[in-house]
N, C-alpha and C. Protein backbone atom coordinates (compact mmCIF):
# COMPACT_ATOMS: atom_id res chain seq x y z
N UNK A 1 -5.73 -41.93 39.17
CA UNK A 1 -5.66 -40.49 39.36
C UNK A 1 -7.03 -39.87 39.16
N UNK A 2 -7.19 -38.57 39.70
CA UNK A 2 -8.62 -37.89 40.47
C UNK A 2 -8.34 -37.14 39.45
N UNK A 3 -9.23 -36.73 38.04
CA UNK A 3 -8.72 -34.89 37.63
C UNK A 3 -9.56 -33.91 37.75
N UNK A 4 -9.06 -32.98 38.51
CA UNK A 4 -9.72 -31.41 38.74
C UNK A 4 -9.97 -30.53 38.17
N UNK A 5 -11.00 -30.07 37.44
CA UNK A 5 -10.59 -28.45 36.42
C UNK A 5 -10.27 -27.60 37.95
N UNK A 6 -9.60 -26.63 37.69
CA UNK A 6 -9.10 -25.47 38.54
C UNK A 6 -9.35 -24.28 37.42
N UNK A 7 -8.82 -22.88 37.81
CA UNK A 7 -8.70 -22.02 37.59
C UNK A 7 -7.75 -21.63 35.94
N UNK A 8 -8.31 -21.11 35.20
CA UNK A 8 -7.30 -20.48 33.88
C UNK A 8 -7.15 -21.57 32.99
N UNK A 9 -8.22 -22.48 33.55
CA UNK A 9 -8.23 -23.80 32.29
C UNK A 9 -7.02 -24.78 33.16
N UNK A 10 -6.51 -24.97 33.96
CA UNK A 10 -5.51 -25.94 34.52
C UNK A 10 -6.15 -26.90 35.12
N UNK A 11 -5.74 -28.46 35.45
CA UNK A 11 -6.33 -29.15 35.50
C UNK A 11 -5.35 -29.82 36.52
N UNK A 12 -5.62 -30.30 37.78
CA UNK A 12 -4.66 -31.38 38.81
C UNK A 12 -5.21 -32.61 38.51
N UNK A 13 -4.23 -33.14 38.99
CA UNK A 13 -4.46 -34.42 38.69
C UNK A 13 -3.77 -35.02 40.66
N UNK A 14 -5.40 -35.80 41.06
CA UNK A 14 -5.01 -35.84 42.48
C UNK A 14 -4.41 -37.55 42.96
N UNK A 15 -3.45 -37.45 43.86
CA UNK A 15 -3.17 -38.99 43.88
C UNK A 15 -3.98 -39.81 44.96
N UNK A 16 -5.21 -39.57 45.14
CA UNK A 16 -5.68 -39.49 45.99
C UNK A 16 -7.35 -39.29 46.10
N UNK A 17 -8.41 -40.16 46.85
CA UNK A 17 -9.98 -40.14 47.08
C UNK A 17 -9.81 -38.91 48.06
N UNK A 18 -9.08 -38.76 48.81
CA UNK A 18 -9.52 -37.85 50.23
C UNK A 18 -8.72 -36.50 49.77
N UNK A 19 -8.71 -36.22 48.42
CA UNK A 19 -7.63 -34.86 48.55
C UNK A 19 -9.09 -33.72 47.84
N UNK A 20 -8.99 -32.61 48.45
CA UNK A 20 -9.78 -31.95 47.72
C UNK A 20 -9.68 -30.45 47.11
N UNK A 21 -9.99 -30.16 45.89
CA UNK A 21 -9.51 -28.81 45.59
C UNK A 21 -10.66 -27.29 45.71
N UNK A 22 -10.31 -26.36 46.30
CA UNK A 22 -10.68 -25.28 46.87
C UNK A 22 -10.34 -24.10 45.92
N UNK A 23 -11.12 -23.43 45.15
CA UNK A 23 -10.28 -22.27 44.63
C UNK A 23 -11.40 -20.94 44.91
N UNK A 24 -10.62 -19.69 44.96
CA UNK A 24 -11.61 -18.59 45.17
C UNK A 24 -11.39 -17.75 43.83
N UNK A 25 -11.91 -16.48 43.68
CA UNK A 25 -11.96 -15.39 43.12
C UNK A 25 -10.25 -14.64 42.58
N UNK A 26 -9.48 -15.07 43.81
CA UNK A 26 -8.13 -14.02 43.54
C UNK A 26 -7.09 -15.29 42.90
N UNK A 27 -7.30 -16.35 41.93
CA UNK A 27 -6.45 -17.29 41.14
C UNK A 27 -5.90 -18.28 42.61
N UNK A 28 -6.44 -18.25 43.62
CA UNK A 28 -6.04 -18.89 44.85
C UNK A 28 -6.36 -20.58 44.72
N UNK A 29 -5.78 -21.52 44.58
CA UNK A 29 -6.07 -23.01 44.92
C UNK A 29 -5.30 -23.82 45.77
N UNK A 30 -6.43 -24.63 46.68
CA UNK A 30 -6.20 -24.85 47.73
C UNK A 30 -6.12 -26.45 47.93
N UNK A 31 -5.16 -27.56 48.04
CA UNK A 31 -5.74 -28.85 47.51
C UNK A 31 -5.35 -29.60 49.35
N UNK A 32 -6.84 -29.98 49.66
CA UNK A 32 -6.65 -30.40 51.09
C UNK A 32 -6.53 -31.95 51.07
N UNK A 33 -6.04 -32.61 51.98
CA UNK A 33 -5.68 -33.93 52.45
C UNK A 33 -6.54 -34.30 53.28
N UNK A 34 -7.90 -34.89 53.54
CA UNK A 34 -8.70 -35.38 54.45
C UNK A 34 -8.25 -36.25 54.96
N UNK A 35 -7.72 -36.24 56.23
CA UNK A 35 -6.96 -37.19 57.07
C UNK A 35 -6.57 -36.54 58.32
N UNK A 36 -7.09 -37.30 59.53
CA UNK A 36 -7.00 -36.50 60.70
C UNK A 36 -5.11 -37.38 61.50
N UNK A 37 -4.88 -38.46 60.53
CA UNK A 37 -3.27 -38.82 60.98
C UNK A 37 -2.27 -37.57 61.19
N UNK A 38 -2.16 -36.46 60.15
CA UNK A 38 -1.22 -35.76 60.11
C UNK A 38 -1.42 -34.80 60.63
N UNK A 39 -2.26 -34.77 62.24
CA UNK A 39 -2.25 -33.82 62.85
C UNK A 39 -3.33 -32.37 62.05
N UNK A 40 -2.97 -31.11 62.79
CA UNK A 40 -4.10 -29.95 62.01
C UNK A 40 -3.85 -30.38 60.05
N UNK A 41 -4.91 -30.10 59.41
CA UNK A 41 -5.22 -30.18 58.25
C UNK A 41 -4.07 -28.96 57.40
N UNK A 42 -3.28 -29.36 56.75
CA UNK A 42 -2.29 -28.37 56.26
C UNK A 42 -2.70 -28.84 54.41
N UNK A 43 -2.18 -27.35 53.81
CA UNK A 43 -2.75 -27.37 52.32
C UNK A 43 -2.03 -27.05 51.57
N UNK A 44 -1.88 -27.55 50.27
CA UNK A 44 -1.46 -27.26 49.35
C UNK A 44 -1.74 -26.06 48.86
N UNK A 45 -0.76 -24.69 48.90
CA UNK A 45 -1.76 -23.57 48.06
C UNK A 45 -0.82 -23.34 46.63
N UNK A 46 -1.56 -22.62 45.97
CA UNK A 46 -0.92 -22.51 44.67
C UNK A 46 -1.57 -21.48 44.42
N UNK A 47 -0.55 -20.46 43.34
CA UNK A 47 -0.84 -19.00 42.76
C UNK A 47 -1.44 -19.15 41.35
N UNK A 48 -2.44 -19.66 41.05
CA UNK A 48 -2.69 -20.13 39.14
C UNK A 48 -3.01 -18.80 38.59
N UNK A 49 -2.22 -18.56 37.05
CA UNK A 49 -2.64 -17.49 36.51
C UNK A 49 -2.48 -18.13 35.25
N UNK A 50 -2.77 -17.86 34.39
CA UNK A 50 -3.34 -18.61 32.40
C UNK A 50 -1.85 -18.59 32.00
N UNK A 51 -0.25 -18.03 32.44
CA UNK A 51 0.59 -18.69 32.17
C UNK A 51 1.62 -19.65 32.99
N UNK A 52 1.26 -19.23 34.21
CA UNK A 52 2.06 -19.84 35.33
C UNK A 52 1.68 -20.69 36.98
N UNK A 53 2.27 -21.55 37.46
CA UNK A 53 1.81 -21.55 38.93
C UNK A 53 2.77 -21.61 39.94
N UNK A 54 2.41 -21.00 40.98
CA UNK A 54 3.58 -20.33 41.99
C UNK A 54 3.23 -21.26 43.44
N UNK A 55 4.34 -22.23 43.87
CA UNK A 55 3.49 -22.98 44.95
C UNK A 55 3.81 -21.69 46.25
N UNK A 56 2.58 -21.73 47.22
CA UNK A 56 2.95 -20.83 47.91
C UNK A 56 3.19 -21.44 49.16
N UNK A 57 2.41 -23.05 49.30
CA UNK A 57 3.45 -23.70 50.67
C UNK A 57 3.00 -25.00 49.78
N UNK A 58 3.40 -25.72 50.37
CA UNK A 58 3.50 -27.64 50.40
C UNK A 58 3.49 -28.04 51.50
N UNK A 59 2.66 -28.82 51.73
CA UNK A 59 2.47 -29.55 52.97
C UNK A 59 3.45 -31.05 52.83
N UNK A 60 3.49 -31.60 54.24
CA UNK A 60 4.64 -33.02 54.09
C UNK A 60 4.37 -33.69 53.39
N UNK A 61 2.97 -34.13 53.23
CA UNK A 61 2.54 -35.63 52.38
C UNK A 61 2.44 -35.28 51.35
N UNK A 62 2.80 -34.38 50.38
CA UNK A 62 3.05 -33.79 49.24
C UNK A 62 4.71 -34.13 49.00
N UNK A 63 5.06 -35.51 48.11
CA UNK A 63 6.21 -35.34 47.59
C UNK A 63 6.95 -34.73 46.70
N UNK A 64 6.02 -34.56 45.30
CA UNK A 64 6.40 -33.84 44.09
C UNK A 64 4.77 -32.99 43.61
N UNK A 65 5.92 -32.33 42.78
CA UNK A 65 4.75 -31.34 42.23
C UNK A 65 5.37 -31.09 40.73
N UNK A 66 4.27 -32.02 40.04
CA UNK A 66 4.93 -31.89 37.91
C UNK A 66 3.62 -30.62 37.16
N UNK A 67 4.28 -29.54 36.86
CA UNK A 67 3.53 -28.61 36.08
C UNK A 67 3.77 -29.39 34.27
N UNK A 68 3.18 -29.50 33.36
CA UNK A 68 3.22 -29.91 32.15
C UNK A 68 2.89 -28.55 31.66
N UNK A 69 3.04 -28.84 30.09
CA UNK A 69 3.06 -27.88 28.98
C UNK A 69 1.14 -27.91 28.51
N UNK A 70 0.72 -28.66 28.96
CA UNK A 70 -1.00 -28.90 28.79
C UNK A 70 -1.70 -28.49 29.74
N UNK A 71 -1.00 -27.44 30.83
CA UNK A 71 -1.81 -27.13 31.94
C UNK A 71 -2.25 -27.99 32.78
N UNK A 72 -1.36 -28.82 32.85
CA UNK A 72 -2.01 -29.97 34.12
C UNK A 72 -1.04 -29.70 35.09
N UNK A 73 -1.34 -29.83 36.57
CA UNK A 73 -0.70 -30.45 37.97
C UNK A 73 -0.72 -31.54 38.11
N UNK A 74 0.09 -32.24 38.46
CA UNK A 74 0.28 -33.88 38.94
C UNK A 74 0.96 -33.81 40.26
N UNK A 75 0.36 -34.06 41.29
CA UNK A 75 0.70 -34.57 42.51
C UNK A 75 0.97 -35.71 43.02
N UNK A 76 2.16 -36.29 43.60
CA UNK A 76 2.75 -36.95 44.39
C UNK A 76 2.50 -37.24 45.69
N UNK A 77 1.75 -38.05 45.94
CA UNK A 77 1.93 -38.18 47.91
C UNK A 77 3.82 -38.57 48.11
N UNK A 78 3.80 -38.48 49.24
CA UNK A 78 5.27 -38.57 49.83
C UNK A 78 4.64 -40.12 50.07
N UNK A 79 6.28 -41.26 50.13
CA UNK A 79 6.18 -42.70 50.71
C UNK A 79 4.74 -43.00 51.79
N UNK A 80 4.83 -42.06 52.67
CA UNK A 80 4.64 -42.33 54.35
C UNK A 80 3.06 -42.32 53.89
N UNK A 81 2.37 -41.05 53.23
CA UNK A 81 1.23 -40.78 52.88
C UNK A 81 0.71 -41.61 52.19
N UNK A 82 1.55 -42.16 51.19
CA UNK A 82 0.47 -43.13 49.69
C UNK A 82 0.58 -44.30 50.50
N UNK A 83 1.52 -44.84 52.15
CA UNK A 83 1.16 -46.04 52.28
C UNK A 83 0.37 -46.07 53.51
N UNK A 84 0.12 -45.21 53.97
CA UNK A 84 -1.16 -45.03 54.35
C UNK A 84 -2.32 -45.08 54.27
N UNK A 85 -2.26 -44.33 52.21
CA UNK A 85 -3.73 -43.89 51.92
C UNK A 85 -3.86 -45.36 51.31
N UNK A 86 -2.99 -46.04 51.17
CA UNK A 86 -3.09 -47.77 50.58
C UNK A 86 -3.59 -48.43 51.34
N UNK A 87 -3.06 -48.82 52.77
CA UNK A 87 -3.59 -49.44 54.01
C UNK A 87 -5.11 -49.01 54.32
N UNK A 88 -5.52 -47.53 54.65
CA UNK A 88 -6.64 -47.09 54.76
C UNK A 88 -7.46 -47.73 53.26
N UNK A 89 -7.62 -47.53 52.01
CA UNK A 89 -8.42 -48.18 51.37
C UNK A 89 -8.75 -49.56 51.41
N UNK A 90 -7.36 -50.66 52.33
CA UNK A 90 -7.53 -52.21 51.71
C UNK A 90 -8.51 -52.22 52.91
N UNK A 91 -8.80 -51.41 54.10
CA UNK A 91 -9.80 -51.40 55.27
C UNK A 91 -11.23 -50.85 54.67
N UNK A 92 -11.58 -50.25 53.87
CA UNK A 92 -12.72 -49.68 53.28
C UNK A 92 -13.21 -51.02 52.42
């Protein structure tokens, strides 16, 4: 696992080399999937504020999404995605 500081002290935790996190000014985070398989680039967004996070979409290759009591995100690829992103690394 990849870990991210983000916004309000929260921290993701990515399942993933090609995922990347984006955040702006208005508590906005954005966690992208570098991979041109799944068609246009679709994102994880999330609402972070210092007590809560609000998913505002999920993309497919996103299976689960675990908020903890320590301010961490833990992300899940879906089956289809982690055996992908498996196959693509044993080629690297």
């Amino acid at each position: 696992m990849i870990k991210k500081e983000t916004t309000h002290q929260w921290t993701i935790q990515l399942p993933s080399k090609k995922m990347s996190v984006l955040t702006n000014d208005e508590d906005d985070v954005a966690v992208i999937y570098k991979d041109s398989n799944f068609g246009d680039a679709q994102a994880l967004l999330l609402r972070v504020t210092d007590a809560s996070v609000k998913i505002i979409s999920m993309p497919h290759y996103i299976e689960d999404i675990e908020f903890t009591l320590n301010k961490e995100i833990i992300l899940t690829l879906s089956p289809f995605a982690n055996e992908l992103d498996s196959e693509q690394f044993k080629e690297s």
